[in-house]
C-alpha atoms as a PDB file:
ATOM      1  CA  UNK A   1      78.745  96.236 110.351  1.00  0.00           C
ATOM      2  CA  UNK A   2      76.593  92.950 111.510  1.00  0.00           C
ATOM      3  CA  UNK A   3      72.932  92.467 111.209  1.00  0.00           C
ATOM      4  CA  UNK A   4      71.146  93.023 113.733  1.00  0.00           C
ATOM      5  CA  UNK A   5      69.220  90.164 113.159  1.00  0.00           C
ATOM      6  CA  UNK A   6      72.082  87.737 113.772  1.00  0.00           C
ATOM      7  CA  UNK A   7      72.890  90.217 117.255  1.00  0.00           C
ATOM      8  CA  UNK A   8      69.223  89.634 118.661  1.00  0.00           C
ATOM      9  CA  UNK A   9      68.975  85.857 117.403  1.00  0.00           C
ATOM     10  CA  UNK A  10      73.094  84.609 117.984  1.00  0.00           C
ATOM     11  CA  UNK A  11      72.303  83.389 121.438  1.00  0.00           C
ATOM     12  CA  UNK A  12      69.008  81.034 120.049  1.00  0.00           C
ATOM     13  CA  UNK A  13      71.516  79.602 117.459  1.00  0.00           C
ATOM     14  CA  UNK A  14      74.102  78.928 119.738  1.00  0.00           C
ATOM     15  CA  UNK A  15      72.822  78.803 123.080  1.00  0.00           C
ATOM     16  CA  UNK A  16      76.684  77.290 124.168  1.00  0.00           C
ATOM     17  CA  UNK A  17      78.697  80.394 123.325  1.00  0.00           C
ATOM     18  CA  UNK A  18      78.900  82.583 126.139  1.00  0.00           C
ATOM     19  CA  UNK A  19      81.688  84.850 125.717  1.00  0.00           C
ATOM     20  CA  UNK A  20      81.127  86.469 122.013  1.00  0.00           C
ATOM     21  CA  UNK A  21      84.532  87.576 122.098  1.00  0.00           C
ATOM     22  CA  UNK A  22      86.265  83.730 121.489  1.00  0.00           C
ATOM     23  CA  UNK A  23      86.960  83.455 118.598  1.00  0.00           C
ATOM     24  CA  UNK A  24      86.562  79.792 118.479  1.00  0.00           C
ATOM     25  CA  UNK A  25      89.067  77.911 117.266  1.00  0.00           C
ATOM     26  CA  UNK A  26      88.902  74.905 118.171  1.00  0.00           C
ATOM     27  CA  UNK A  27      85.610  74.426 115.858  1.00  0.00           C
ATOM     28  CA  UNK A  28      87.773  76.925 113.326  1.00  0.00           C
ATOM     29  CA  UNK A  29      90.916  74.464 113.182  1.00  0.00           C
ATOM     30  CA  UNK A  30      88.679  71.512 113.436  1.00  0.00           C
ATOM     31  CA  UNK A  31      91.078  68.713 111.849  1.00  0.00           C
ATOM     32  CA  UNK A  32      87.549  66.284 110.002  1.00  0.00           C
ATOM     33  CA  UNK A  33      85.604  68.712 108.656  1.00  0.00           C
ATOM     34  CA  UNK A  34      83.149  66.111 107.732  1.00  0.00           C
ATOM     35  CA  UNK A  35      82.335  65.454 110.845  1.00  0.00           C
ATOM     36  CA  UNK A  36      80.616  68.886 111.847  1.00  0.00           C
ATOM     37  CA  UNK A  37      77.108  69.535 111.236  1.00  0.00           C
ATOM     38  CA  UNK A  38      76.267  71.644 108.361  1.00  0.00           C
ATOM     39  CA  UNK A  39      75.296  74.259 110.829  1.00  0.00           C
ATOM     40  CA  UNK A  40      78.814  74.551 112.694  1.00  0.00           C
ATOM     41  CA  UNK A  41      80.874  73.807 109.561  1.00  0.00           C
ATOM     42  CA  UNK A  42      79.043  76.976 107.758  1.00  0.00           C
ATOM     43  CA  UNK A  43      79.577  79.211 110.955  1.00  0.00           C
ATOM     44  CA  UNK A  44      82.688  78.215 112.086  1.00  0.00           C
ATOM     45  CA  UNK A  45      85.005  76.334 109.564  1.00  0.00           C
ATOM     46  CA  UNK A  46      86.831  79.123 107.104  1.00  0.00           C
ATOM     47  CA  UNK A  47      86.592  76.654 104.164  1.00  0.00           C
ATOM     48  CA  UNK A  48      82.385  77.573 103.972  1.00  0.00           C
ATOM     49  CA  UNK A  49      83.782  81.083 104.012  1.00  0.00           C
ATOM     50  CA  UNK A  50      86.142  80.693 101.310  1.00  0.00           C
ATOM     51  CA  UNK A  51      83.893  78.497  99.261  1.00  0.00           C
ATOM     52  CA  UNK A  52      81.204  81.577  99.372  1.00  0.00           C
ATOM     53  CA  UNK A  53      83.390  84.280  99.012  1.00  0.00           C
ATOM     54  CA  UNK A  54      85.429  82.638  95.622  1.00  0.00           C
ATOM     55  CA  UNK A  55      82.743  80.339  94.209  1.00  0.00           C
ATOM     56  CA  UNK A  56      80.598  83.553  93.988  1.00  0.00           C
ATOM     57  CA  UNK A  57      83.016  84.633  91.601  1.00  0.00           C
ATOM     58  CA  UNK A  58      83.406  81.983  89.681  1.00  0.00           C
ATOM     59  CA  UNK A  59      79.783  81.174  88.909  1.00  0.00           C
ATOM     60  CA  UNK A  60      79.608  84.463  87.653  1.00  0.00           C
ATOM     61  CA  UNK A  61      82.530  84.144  85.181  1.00  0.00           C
ATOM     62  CA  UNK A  62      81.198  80.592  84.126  1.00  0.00           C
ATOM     63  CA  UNK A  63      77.456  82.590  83.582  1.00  0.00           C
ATOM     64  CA  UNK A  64      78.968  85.853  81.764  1.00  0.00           C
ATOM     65  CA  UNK A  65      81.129  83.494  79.602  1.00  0.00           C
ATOM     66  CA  UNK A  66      78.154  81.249  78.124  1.00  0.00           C
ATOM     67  CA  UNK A  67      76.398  84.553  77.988  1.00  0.00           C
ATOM     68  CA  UNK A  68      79.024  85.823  76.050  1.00  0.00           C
ATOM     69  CA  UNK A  69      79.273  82.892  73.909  1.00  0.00           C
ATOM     70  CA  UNK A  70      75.764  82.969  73.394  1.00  0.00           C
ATOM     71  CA  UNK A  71      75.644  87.088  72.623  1.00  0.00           C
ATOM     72  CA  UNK A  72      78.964  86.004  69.907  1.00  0.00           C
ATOM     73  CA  UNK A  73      76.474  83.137  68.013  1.00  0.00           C
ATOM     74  CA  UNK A  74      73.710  86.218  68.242  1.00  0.00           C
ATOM     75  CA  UNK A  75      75.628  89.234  67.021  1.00  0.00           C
ATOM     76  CA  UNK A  76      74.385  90.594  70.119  1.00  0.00           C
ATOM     77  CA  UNK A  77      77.054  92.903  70.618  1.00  0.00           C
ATOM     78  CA  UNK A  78      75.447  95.082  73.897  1.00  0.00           C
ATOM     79  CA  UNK A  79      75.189  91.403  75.692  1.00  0.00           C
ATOM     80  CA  UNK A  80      78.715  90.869  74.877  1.00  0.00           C
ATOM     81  CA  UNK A  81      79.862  94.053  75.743  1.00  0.00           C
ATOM     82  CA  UNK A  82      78.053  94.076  79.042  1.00  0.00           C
ATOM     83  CA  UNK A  83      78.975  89.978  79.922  1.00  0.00           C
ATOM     84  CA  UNK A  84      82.844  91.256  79.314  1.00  0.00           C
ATOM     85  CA  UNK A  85      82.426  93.967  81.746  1.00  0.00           C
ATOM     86  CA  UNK A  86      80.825  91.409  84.527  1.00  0.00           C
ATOM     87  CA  UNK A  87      83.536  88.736  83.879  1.00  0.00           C
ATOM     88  CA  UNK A  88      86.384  91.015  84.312  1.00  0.00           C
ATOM     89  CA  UNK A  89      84.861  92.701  86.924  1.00  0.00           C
ATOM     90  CA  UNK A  90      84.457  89.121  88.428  1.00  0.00           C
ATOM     91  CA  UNK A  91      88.625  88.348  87.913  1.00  0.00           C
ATOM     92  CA  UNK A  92      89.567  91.285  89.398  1.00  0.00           C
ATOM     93  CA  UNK A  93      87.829  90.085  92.622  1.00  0.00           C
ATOM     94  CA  UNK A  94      89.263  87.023  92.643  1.00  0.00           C
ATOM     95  CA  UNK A  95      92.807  88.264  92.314  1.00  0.00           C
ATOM     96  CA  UNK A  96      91.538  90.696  94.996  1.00  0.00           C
ATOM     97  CA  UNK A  97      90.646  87.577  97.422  1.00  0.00           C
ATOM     98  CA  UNK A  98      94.083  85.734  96.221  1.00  0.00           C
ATOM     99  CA  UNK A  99      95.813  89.023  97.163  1.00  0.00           C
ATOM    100  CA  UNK A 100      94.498  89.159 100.545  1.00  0.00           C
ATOM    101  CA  UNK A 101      94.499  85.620 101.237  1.00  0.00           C
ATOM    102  CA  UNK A 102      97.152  86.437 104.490  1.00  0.00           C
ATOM    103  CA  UNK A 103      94.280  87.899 106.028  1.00  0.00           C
ATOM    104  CA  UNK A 104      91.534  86.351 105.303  1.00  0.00           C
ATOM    105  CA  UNK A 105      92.999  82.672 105.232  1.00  0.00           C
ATOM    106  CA  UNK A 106      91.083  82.250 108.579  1.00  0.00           C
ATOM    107  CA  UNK A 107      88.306  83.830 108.026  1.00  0.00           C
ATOM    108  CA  UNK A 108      84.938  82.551 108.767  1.00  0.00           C
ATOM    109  CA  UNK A 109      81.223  83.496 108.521  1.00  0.00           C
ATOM    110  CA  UNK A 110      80.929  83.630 113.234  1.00  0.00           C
ATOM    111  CA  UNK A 111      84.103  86.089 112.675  1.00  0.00           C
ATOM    112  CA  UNK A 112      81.936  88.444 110.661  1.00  0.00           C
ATOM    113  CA  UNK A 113      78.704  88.035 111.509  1.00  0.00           C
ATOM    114  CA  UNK A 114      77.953  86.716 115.145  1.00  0.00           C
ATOM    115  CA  UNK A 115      81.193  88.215 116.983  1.00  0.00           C
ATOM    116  CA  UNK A 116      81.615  91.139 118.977  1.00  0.00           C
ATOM    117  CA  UNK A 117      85.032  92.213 118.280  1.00  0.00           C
ATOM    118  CA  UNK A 118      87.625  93.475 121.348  1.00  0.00           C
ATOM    119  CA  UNK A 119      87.865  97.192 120.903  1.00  0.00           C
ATOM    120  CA  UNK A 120      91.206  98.615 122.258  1.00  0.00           C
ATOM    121  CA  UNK A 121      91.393 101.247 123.933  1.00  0.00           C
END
């Protein structure tokens, strides 16, 4: 399901694009990443994807774990409880993401948000 903010604003952010149906990829397989502007490497590169979707993840095991730490030192034994909960929920998604890596290897944040996908009919 997309936004429909992105759907009313897409053609203000990228005023180039005129068929929403490309899917890009010649700023997806864009050999120097460093040399695309923050705005097109976030849209269109599936490493700003990937960084999202994973780093999520593990900034909340790295959180939960000090948390956990800290509820150990306490005796708090709810806060550990809770913070071992979160951080396995937390590794199950990221063996989740490596698990569907195949398909979501190219991935990127104009495939899900600003395209209009062909519908078959």
């Amino acid at each position: 399901m997309k936004l429909r903010y992105f759907q009313e604003n897409r053609e203000k952010m990228f005023p180039w694009v005129h068929d929403w149906t490309d899917p890009q990829d010649h700023w997806r397989y864009y050999p120097d990443v460093r040399n695309l502007s923050y705005k097109m490497w976030f849209w269109f590169h599936p490493s700003a994807y990937h960084l999202m979707n994973t780093g999520i993840s593990v900034i909340g095991i790295l959180f939960f774990a000090l948390a956990m730490v800290y509820g150990i030192q306490r005796g708090i034994w709810l806060l550990v409880l809770v913070c071992a909960i979160m951080v396995i929920f937390n590794v199950f998604r990221i063996l989740k993401i490596v698990k569907m890596w195949p398909y979501i290897k190219d991935m990127n944040f104009y495939d899900l948000y600003l395209r209009d996908s062909e519908v078959e009919k």
